[in-house]
PDB file of N, CA and C in Angstrom:
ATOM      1  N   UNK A   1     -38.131 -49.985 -25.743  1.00  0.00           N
ATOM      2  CA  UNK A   1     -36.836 -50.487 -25.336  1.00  0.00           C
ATOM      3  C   UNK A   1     -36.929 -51.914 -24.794  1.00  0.00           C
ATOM      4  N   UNK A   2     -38.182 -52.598 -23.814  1.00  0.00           N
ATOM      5  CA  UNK A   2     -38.263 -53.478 -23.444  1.00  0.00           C
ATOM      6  C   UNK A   2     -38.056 -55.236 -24.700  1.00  0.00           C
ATOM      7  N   UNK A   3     -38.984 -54.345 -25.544  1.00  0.00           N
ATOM      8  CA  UNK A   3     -38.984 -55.354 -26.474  1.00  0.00           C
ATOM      9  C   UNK A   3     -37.481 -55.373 -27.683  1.00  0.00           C
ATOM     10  N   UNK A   4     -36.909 -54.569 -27.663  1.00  0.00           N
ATOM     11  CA  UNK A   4     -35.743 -54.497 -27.587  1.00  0.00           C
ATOM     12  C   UNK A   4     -34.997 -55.801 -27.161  1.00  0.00           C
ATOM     13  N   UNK A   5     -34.540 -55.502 -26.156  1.00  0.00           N
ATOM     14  CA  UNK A   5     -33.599 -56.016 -24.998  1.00  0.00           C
ATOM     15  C   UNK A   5     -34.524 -57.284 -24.695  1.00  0.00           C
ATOM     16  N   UNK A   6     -35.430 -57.695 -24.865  1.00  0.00           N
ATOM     17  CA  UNK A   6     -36.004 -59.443 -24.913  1.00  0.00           C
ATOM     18  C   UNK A   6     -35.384 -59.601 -26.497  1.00  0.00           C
ATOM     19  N   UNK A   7     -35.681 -59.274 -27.542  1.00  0.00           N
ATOM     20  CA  UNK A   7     -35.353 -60.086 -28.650  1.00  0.00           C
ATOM     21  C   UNK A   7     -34.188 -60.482 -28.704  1.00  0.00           C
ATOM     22  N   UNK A   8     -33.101 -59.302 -28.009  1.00  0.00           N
ATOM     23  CA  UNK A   8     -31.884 -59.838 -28.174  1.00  0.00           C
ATOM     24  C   UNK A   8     -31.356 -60.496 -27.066  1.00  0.00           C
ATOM     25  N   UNK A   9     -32.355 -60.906 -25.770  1.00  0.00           N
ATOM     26  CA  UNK A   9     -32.061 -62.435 -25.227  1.00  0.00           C
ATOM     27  C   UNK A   9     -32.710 -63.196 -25.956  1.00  0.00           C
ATOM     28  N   UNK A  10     -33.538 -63.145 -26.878  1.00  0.00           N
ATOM     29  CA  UNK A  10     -33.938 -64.687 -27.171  1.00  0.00           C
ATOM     30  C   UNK A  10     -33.127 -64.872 -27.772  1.00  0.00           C
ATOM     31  N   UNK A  11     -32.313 -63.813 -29.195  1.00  0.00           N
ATOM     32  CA  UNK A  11     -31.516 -64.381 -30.246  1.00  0.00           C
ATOM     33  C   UNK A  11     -30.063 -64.939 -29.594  1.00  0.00           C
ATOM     34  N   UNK A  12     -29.613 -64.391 -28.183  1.00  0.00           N
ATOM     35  CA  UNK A  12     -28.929 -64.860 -27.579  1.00  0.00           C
ATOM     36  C   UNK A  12     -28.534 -66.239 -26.872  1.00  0.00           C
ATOM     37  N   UNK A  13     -30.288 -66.878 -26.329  1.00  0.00           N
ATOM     38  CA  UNK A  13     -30.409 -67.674 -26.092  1.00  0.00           C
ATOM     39  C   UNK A  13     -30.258 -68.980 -27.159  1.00  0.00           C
ATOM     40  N   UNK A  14     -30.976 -68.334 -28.033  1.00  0.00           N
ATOM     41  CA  UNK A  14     -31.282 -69.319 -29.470  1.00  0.00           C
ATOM     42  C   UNK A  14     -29.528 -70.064 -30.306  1.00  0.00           C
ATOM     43  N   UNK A  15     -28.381 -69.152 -29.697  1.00  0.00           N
ATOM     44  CA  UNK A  15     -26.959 -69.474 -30.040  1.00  0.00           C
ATOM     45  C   UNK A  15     -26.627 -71.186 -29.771  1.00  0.00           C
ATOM     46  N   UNK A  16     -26.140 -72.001 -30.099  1.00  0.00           N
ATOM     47  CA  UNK A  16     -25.628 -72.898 -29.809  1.00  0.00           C
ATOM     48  C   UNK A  16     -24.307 -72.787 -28.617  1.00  0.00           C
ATOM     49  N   UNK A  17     -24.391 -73.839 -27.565  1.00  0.00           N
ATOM     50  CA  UNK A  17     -23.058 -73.589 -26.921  1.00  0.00           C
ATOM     51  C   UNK A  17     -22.443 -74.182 -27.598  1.00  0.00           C
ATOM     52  N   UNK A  18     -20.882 -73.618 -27.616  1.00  0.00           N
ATOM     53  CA  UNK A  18     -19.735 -74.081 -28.374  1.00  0.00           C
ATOM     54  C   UNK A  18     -18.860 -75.118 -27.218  1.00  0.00           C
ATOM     55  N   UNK A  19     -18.211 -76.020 -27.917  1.00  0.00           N
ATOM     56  CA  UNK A  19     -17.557 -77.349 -26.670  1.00  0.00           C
ATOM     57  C   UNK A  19     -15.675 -76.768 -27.278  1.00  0.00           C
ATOM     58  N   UNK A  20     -14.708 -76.694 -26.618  1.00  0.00           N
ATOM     59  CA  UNK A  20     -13.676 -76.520 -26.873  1.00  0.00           C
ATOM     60  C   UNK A  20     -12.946 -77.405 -26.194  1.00  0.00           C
ATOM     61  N   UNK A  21     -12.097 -78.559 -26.781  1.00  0.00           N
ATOM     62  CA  UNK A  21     -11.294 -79.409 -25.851  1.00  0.00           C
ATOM     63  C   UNK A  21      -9.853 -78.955 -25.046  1.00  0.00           C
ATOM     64  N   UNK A  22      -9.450 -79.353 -24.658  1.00  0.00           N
ATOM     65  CA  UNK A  22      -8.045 -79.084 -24.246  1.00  0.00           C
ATOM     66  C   UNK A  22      -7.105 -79.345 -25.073  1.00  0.00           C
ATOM     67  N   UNK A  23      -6.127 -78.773 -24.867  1.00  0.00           N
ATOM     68  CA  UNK A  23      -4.950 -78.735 -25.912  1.00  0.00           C
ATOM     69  C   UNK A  23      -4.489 -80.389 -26.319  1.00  0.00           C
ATOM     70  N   UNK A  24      -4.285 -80.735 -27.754  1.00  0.00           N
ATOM     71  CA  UNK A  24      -3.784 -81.691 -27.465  1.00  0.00           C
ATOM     72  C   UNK A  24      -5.042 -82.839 -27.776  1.00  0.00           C
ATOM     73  N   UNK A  25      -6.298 -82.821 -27.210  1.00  0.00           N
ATOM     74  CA  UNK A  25      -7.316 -83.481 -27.293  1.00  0.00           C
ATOM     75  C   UNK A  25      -7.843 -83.821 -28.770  1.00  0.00           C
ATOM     76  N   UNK A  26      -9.031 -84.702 -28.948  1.00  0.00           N
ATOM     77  CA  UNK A  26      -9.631 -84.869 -30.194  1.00  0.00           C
ATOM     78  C   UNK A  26     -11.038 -83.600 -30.388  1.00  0.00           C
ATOM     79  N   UNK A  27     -11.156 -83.232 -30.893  1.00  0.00           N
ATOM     80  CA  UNK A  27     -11.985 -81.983 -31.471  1.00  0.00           C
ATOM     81  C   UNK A  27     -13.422 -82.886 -31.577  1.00  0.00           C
ATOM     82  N   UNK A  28     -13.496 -84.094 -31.740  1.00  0.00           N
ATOM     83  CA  UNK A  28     -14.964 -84.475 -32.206  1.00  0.00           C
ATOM     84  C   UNK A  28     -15.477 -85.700 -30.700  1.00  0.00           C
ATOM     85  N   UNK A  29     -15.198 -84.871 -29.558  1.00  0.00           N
ATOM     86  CA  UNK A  29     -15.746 -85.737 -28.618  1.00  0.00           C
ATOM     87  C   UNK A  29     -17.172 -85.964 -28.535  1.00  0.00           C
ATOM     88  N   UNK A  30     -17.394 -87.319 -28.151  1.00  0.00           N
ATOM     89  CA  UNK A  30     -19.385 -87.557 -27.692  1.00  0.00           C
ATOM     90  C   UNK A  30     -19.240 -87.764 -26.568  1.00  0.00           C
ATOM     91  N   UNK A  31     -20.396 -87.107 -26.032  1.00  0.00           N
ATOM     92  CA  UNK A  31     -20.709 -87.356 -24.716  1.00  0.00           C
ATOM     93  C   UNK A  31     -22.302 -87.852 -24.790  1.00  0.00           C
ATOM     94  N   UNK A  32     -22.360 -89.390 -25.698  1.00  0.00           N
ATOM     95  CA  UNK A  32     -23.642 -89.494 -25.571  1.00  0.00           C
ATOM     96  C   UNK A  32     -23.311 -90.711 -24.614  1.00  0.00           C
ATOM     97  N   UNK A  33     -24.753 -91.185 -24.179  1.00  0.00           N
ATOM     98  CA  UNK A  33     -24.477 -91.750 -22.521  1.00  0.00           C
ATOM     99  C   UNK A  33     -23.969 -91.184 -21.457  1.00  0.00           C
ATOM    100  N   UNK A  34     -23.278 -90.040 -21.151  1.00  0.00           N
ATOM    101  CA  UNK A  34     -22.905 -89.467 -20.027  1.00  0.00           C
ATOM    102  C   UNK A  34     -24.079 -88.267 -19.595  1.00  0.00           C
ATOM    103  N   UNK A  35     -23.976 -88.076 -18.187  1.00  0.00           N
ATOM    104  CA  UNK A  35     -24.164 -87.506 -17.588  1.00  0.00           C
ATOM    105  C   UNK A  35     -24.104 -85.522 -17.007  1.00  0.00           C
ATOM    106  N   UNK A  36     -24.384 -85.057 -17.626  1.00  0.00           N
ATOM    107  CA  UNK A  36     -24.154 -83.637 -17.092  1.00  0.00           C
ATOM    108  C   UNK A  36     -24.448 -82.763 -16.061  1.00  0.00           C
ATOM    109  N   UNK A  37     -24.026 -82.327 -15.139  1.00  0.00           N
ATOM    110  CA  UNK A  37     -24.269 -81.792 -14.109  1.00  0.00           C
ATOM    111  C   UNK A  37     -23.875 -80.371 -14.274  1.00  0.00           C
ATOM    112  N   UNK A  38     -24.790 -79.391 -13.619  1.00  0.00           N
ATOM    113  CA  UNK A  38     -24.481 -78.430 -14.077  1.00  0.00           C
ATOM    114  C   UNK A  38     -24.721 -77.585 -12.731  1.00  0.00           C
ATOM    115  N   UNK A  39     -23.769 -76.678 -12.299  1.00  0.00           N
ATOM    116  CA  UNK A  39     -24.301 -76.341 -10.521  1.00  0.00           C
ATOM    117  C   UNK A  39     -25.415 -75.078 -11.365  1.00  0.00           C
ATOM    118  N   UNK A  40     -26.026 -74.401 -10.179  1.00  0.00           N
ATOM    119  CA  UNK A  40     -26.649 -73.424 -10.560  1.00  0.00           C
ATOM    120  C   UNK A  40     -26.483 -72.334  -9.325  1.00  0.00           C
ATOM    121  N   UNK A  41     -26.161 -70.772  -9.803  1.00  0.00           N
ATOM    122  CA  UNK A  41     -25.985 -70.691  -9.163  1.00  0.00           C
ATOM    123  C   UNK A  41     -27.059 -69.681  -8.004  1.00  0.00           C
ATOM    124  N   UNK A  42     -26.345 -69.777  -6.763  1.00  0.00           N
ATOM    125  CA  UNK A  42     -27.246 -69.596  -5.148  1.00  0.00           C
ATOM    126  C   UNK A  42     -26.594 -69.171  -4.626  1.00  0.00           C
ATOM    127  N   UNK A  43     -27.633 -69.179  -3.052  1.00  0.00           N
ATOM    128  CA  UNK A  43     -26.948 -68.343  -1.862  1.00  0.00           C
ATOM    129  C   UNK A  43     -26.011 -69.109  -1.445  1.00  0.00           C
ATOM    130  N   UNK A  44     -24.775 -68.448  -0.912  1.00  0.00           N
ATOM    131  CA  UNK A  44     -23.521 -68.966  -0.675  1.00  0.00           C
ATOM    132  C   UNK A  44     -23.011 -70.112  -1.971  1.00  0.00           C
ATOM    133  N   UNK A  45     -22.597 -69.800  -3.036  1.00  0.00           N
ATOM    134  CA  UNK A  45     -22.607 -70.792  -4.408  1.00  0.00           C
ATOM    135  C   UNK A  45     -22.682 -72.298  -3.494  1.00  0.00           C
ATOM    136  N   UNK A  46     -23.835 -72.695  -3.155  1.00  0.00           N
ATOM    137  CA  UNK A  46     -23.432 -74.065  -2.624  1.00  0.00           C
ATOM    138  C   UNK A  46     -24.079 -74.798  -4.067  1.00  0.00           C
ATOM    139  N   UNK A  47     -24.502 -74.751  -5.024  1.00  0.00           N
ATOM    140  CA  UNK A  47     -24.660 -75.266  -6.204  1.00  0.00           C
ATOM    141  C   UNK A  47     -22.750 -75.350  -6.933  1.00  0.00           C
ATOM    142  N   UNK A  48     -21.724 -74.354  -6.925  1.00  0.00           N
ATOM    143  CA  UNK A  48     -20.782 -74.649  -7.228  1.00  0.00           C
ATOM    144  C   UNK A  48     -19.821 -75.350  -6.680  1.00  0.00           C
ATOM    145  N   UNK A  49     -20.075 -75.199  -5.094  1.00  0.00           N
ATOM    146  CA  UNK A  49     -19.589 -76.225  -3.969  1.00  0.00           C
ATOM    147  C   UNK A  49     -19.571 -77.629  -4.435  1.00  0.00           C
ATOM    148  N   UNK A  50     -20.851 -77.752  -4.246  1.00  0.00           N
ATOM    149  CA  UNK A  50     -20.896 -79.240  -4.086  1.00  0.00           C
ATOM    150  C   UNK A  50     -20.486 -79.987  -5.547  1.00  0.00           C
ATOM    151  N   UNK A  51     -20.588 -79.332  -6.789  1.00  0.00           N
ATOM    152  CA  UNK A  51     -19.848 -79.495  -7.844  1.00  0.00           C
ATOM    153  C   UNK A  51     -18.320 -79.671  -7.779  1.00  0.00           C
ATOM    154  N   UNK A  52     -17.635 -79.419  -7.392  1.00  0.00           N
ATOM    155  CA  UNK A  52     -16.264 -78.802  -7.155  1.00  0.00           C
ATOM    156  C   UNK A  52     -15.938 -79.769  -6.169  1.00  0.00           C
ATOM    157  N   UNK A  53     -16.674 -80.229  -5.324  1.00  0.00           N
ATOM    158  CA  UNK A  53     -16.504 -81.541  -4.325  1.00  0.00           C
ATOM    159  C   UNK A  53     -16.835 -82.646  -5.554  1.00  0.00           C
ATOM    160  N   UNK A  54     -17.413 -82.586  -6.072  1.00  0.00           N
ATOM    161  CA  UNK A  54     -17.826 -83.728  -6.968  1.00  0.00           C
ATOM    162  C   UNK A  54     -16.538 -83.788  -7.785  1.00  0.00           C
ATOM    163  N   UNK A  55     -16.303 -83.291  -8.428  1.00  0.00           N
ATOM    164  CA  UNK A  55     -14.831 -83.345  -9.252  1.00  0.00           C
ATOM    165  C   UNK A  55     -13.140 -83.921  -8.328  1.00  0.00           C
ATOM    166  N   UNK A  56     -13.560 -83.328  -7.058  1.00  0.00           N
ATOM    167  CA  UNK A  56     -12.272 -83.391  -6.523  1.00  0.00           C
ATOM    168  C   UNK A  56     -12.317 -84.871  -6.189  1.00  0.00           C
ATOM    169  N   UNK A  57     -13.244 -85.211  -5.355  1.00  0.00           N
ATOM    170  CA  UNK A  57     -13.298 -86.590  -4.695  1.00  0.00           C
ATOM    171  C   UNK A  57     -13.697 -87.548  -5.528  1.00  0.00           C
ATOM    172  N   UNK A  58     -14.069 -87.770  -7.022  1.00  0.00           N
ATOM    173  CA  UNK A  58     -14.359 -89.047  -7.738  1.00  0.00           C
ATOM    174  C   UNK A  58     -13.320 -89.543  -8.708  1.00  0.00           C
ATOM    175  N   UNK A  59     -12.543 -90.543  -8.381  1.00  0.00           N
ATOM    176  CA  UNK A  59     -11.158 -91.213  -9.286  1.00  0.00           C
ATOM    177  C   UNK A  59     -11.456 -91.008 -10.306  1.00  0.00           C
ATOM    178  N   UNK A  60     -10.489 -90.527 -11.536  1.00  0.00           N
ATOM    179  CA  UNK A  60     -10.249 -91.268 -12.879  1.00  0.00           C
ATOM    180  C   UNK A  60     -11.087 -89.414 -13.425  1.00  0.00           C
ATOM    181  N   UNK A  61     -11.314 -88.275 -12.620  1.00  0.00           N
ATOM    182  CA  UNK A  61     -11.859 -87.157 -13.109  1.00  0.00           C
ATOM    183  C   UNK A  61     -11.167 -86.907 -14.005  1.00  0.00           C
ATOM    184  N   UNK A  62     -11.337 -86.322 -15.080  1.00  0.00           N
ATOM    185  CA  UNK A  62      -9.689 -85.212 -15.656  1.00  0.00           C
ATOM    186  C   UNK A  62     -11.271 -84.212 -16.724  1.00  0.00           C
ATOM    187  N   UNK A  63      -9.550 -82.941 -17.031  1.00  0.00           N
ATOM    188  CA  UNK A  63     -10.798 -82.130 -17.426  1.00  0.00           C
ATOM    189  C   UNK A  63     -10.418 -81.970 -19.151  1.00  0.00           C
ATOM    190  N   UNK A  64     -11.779 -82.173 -19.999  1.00  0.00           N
ATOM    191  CA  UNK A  64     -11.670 -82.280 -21.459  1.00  0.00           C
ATOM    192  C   UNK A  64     -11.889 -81.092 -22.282  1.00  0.00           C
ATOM    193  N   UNK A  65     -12.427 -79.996 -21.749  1.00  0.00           N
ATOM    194  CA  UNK A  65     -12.629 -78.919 -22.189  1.00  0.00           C
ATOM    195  C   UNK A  65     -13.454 -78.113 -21.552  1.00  0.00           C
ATOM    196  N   UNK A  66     -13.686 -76.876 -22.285  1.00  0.00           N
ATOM    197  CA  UNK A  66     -14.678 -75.615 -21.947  1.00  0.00           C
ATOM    198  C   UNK A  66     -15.864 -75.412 -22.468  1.00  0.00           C
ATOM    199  N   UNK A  67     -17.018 -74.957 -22.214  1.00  0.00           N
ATOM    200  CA  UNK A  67     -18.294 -74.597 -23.086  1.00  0.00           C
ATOM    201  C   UNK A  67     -18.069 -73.128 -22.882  1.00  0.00           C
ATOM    202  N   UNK A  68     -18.723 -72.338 -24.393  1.00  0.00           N
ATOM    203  CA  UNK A  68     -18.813 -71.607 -24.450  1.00  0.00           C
ATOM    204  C   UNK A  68     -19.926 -70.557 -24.788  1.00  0.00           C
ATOM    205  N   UNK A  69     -20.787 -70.126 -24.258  1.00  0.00           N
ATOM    206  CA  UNK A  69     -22.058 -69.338 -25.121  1.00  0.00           C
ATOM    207  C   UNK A  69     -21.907 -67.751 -24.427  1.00  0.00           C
ATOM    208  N   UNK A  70     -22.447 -66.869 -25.591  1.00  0.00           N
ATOM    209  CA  UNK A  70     -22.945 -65.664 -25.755  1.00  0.00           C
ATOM    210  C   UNK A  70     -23.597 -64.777 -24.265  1.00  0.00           C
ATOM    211  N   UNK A  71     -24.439 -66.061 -23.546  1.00  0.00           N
ATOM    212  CA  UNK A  71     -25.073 -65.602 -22.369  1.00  0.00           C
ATOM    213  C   UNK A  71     -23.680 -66.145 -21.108  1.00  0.00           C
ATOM    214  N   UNK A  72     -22.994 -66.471 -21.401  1.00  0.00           N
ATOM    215  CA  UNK A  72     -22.224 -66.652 -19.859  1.00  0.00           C
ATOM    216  C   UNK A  72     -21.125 -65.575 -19.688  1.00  0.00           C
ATOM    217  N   UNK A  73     -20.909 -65.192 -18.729  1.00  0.00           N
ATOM    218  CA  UNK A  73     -20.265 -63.993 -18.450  1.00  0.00           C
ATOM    219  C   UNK A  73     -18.643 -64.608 -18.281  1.00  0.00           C
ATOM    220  N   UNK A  74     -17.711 -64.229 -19.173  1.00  0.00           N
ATOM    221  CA  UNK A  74     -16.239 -64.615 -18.992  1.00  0.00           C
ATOM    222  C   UNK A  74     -15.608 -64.289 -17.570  1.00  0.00           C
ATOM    223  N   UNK A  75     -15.070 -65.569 -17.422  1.00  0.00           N
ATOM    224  CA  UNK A  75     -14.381 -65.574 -15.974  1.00  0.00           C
ATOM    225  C   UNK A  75     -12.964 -66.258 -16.012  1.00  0.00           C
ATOM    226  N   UNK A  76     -12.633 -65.944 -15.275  1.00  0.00           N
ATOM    227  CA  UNK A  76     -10.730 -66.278 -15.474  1.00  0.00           C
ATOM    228  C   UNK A  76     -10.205 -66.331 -14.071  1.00  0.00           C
ATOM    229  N   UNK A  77      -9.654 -67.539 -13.691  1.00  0.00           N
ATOM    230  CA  UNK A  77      -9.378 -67.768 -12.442  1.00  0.00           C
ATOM    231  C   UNK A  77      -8.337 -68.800 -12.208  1.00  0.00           C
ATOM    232  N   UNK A  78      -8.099 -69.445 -11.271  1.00  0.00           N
ATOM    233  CA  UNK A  78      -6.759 -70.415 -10.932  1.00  0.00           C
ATOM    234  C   UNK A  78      -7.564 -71.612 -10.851  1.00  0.00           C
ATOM    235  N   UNK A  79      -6.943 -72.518 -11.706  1.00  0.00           N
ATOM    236  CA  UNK A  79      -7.363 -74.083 -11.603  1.00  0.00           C
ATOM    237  C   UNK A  79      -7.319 -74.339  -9.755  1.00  0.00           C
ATOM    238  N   UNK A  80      -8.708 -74.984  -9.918  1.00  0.00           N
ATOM    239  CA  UNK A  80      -8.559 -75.530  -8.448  1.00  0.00           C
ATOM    240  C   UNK A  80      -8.561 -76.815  -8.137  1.00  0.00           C
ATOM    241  N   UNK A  81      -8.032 -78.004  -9.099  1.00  0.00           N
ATOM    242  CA  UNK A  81      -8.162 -79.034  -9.284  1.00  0.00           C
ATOM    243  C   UNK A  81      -6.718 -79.614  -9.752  1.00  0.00           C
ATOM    244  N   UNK A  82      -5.902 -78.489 -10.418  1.00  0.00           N
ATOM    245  CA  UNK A  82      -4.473 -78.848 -10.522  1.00  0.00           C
ATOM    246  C   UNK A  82      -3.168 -78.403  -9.698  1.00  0.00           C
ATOM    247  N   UNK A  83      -2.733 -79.459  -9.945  1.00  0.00           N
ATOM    248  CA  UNK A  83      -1.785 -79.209  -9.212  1.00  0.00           C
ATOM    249  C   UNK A  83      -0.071 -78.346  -9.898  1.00  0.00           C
ATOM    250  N   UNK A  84      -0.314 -77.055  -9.277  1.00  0.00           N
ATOM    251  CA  UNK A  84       0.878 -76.067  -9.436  1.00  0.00           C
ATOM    252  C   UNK A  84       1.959 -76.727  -9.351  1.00  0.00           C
ATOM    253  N   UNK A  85       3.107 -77.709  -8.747  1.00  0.00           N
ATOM    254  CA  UNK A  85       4.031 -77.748  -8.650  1.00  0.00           C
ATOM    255  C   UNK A  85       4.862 -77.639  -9.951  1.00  0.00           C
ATOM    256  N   UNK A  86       6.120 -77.132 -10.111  1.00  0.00           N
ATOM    257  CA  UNK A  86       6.788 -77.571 -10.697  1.00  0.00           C
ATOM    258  C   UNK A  86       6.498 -76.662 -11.770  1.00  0.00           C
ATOM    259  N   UNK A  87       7.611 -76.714 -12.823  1.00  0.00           N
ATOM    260  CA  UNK A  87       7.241 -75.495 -13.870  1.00  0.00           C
ATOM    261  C   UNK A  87       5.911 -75.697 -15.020  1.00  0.00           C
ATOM    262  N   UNK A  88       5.132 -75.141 -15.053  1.00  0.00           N
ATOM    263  CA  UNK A  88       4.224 -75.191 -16.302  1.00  0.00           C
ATOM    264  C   UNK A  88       3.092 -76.071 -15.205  1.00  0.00           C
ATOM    265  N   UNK A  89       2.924 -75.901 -14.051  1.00  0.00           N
ATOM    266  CA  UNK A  89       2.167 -76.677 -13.157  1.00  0.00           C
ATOM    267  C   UNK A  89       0.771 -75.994 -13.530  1.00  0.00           C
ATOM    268  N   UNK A  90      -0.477 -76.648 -13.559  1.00  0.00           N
ATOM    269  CA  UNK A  90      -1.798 -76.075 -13.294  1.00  0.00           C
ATOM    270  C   UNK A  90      -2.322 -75.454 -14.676  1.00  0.00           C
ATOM    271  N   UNK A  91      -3.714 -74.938 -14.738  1.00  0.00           N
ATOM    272  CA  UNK A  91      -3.610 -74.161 -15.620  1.00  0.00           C
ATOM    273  C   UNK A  91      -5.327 -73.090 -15.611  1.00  0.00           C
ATOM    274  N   UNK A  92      -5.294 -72.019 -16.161  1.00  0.00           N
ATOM    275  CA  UNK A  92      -6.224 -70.956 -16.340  1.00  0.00           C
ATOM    276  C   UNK A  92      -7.539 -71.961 -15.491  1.00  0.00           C
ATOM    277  N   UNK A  93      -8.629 -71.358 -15.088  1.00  0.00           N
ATOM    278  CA  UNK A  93      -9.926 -72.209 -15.065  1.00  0.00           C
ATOM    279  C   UNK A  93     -10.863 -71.562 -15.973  1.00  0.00           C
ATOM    280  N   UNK A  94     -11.638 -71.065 -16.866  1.00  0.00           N
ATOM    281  CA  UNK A  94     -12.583 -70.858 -17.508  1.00  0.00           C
ATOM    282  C   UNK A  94     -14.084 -71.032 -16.912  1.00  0.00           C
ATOM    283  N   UNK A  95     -15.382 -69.742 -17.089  1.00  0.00           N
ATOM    284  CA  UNK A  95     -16.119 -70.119 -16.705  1.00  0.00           C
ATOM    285  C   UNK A  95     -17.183 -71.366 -16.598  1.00  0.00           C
ATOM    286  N   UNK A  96     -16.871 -71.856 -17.998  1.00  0.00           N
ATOM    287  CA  UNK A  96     -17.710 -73.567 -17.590  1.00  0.00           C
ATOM    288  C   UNK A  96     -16.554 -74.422 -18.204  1.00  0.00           C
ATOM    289  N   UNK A  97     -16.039 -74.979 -17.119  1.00  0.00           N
ATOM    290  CA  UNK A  97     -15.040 -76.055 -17.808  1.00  0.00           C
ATOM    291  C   UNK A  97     -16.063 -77.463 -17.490  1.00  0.00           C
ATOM    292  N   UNK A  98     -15.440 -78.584 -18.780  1.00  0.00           N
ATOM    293  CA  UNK A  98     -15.890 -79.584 -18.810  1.00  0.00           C
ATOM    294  C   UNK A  98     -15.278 -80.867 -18.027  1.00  0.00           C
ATOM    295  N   UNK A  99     -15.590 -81.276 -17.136  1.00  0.00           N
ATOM    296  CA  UNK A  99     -14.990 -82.784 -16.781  1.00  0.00           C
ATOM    297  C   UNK A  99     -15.484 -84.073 -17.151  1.00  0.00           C
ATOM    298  N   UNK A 100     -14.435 -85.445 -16.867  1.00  0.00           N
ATOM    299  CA  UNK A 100     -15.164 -86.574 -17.607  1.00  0.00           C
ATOM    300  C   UNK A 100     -14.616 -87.569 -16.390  1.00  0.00           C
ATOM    301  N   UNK A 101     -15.483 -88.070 -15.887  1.00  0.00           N
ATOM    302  CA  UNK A 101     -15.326 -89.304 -14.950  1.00  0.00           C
ATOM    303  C   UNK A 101     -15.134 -90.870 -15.769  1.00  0.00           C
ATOM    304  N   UNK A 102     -14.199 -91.524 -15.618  1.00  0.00           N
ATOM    305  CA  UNK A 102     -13.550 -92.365 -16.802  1.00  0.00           C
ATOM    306  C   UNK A 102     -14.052 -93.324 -15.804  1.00  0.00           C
TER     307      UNK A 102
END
C-alpha cells in the first residue's frame, strides 16, 4: 500500500500548476522578471500573515488570478483585500490567488 500512495504523490506532484486570470483579463500573462512569494504554512499561519500584510500595505497591488494544482486542498472564503461596498462589491478568495505589484 505504501508504495502505492507515494507513486500517486509523485504523479501528483509531477502535474503542472495551472495559472487562471480574472475575469476579463488576458489569458497569456508573463511573469518573467517578477518576483514570487509564496507564504508557507506554520504555527499560528504567520507565513500567511505576513503575506496578506504584504498585499494590503504595497500601492498599485491588484489581484490577476488563481493557481491551481492537484496537491492543494480547495478553499473558498471572503476576499480580504476587497472592498464589499455597494452591489457586486468584493469577490470569492481561492486557495492560491495571484497578485501583481505594478
Amino acid at each position: 500500500h505504501r508504495a502505492v500512495r507515494e507513486g500517486r504523490a509523485r504523479d501528483t506532484l509531477a502535474v503542472a500548476m495551472e495559472f487562471h486570470p480574472v475575469s476579463g483579463a488576458s489569458s497569456s500573462v508573463s511573469f518573467a522578471g517578477d518576483t514570487l512569494i509564496l507564504p508557507v504554512v506554520s504555527h499560528g499561519n504567520v507565513g500567511q500573515l505576513a503575506t496578506d500584510l504584504l498585499v494590503a500595505s504595497l500601492a498599485g497591488s491588484s489581484r490577476v488570478g488563481c493557481l491551481d494544482h492537484p496537491a492543494l486542498l480547495p478553499c473558498v472564503g471572503r476576499d480580504a483585500f476587497g472592498d464589499d461596498a455597494g452591489p457586486g462589491g468584493g469577490h470569492i478568495a481561492l486557495s492560491m490567488e495571484v497578485y501583481r505589484v505594478n
